[in-house]
Protein backbone atom coordinates (compact mmCIF):
# COMPACT_ATOMS: atom_id res chain seq x y z
CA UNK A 1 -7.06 12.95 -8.56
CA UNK A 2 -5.75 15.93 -10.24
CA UNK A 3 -8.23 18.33 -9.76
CA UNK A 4 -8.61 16.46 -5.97
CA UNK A 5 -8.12 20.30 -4.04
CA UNK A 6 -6.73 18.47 -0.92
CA UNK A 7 -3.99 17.84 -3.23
CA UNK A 8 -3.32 21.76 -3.00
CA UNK A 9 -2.96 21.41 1.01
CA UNK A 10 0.59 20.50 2.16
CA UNK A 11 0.30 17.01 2.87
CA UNK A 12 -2.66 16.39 1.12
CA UNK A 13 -1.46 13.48 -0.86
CA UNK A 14 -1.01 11.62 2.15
CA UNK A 15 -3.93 10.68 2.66
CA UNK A 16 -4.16 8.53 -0.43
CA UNK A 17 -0.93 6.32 0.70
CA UNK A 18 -1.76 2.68 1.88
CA UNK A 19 -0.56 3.56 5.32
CA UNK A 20 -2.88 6.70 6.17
CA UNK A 21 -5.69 6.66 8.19
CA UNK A 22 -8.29 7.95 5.80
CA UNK A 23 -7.64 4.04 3.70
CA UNK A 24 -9.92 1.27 4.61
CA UNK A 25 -8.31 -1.11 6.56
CA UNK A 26 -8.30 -3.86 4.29
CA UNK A 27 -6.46 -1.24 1.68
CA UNK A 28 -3.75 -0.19 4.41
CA UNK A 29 -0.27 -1.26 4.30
CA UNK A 30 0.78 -2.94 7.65
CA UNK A 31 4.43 -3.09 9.00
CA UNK A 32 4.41 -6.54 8.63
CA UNK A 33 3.01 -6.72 5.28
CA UNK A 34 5.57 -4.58 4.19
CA UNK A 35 8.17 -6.55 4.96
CA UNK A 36 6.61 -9.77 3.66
CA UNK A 37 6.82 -7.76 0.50
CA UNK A 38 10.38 -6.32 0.43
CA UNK A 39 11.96 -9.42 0.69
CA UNK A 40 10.11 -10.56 -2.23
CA UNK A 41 11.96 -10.79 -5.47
CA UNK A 42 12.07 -7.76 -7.48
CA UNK A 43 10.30 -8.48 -10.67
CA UNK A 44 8.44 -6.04 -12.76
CA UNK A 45 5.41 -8.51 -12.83
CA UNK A 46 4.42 -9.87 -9.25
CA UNK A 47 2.85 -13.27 -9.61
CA UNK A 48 -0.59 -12.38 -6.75
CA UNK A 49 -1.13 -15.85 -6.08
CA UNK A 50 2.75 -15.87 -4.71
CA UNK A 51 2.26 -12.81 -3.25
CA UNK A 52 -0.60 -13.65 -1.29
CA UNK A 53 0.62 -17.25 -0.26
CA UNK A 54 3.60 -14.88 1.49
CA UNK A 55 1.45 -12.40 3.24
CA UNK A 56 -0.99 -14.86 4.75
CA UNK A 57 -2.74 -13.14 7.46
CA UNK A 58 -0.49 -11.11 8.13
């Protein structure tokens, strides 16, 4: 990613954030998924199983 020259561009480092447009949907960060996740403990080590029981489909 350093030497990524969109990187140069403002806003280039957007499109590498899980809400752009240029991330495959299944990569994408959702509204509601993000708020599954916030109110989620915060703990330096997420447990995924947990974490994925609490997102269901969303």
């Amino acid at each position: 990613m350093p030497n990524d020259p969109h990187l140069r561009e403002p806003g280039g480092v957007d499109r590498y954030l899980p809400w752009s447009e240029d991330v495959p949907e299944t990569c994408r960060l959702t509204k509601a998924r993000a708020d599954v996740a916030e109110a989620l403990p915060d703990e330096p080590v997420v447990d995924a199983d947990e974490l994925e029981a609490a997102l269901g489909d969303s």
